[in-house]
Structure formats: C-alpha cells, structure tokens
Protein backbone atom coordinates (compact mmCIF):
# COMPACT_ATOMS: atom_id res chain seq x y z
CA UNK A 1 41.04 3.97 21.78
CA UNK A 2 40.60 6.98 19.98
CA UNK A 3 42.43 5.60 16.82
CA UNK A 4 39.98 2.44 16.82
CA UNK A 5 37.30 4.86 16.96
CA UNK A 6 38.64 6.87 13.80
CA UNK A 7 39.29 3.61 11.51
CA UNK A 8 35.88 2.08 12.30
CA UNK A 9 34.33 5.49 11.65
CA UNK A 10 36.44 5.39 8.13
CA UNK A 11 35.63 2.07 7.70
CA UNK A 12 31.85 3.01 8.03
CA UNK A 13 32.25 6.13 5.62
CA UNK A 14 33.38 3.99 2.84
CA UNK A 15 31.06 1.06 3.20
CA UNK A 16 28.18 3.89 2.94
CA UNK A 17 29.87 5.06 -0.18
CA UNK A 18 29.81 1.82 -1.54
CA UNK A 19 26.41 1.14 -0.65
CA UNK A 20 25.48 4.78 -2.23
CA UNK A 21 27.32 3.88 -5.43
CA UNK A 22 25.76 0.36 -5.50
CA UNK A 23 22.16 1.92 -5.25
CA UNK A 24 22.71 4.71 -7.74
CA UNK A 25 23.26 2.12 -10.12
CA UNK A 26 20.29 0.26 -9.93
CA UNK A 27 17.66 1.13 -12.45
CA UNK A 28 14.19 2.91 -11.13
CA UNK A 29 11.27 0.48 -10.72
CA UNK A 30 8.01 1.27 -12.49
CA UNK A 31 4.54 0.16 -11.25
CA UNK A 32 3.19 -1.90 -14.35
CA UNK A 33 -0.45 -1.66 -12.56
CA UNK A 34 -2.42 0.55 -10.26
CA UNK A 35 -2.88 -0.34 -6.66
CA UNK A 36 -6.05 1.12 -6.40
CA UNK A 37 -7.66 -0.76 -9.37
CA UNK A 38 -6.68 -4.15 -7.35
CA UNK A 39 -8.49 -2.73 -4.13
CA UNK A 40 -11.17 -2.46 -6.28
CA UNK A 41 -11.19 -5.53 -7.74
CA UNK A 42 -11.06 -7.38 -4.62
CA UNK A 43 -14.06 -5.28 -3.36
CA UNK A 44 -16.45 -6.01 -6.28
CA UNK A 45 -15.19 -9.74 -5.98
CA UNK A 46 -17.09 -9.24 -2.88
CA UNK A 47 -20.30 -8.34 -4.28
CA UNK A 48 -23.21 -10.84 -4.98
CA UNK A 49 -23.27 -11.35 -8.80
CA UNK A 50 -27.02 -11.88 -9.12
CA UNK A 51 -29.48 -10.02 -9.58
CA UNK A 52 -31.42 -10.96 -6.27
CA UNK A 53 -28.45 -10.70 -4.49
CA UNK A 54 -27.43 -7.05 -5.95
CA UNK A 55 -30.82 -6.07 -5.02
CA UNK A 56 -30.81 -7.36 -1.46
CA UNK A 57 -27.64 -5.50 -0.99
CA UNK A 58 -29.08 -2.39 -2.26
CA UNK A 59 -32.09 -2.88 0.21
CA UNK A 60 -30.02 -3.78 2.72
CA UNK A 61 -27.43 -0.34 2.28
CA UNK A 62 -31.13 1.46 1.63
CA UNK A 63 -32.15 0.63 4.97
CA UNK A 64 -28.91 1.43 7.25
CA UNK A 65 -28.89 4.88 5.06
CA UNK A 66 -32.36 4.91 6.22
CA UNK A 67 -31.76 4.25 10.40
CA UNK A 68 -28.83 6.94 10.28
CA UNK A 69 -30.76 9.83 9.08
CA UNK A 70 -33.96 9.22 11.12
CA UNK A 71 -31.30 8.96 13.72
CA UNK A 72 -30.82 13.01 12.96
C-alpha cells in the first residue's frame, strides 16, 4: 500500500514539474486596453445624448442631492 502511495506521489511530483515547465514557457500577456476606460464607456452610453435629456438628468441628480441634505 505504502509503495502505491509513493509512485502516485512521484507520479504527481513530476506531472507538477511538467506543468511548471510548460507555464514558464508561455509568454506574459499584456492588457492592450484599460478596463476602467470600458466601464466608462458603457456608463456614458447610458447617458441621454440631448440636450433636454442631459438637463433633466442634471435636475433630476439636483433634486435627490437636494432631499439628502435637507434630510441632515
């Protein structure tokens, strides 16, 4: 029993080492863009594009800002 133990416990030290080799071979992956500026994008894909509609949103964040501090 004890000698399967010992060859499967081998067996796993030199897969590892293969798989170590294998992934020290593999060349470093760069990040051609910035996650954050895709966040973004998505965000301001959100927002109304017209003028009405920039200005309603403004009234609209105007007035919550409003409610919380007359909460305080």
């Amino acid at each position: 029993m004890s000698q399967d133990l010992e060859q499967i416990a081998r067996q796993s030290i030199q897969y590892n080492h293969r798989l170590l080799d294998t992934l020290g071979k593999e060349e470093s992956v760069r990040i051609t863009h910035n996650p954050e500026e895709d966040v973004i994008k998505k965000i301001l894909s959100l927002l109304p594009k017209s003028n009405e509609g920039r200005l309603a949103l403004t009234l609209l964040i105007g007035f919550i800002a409003y409610e919380i501090l007359k909460k305080d």
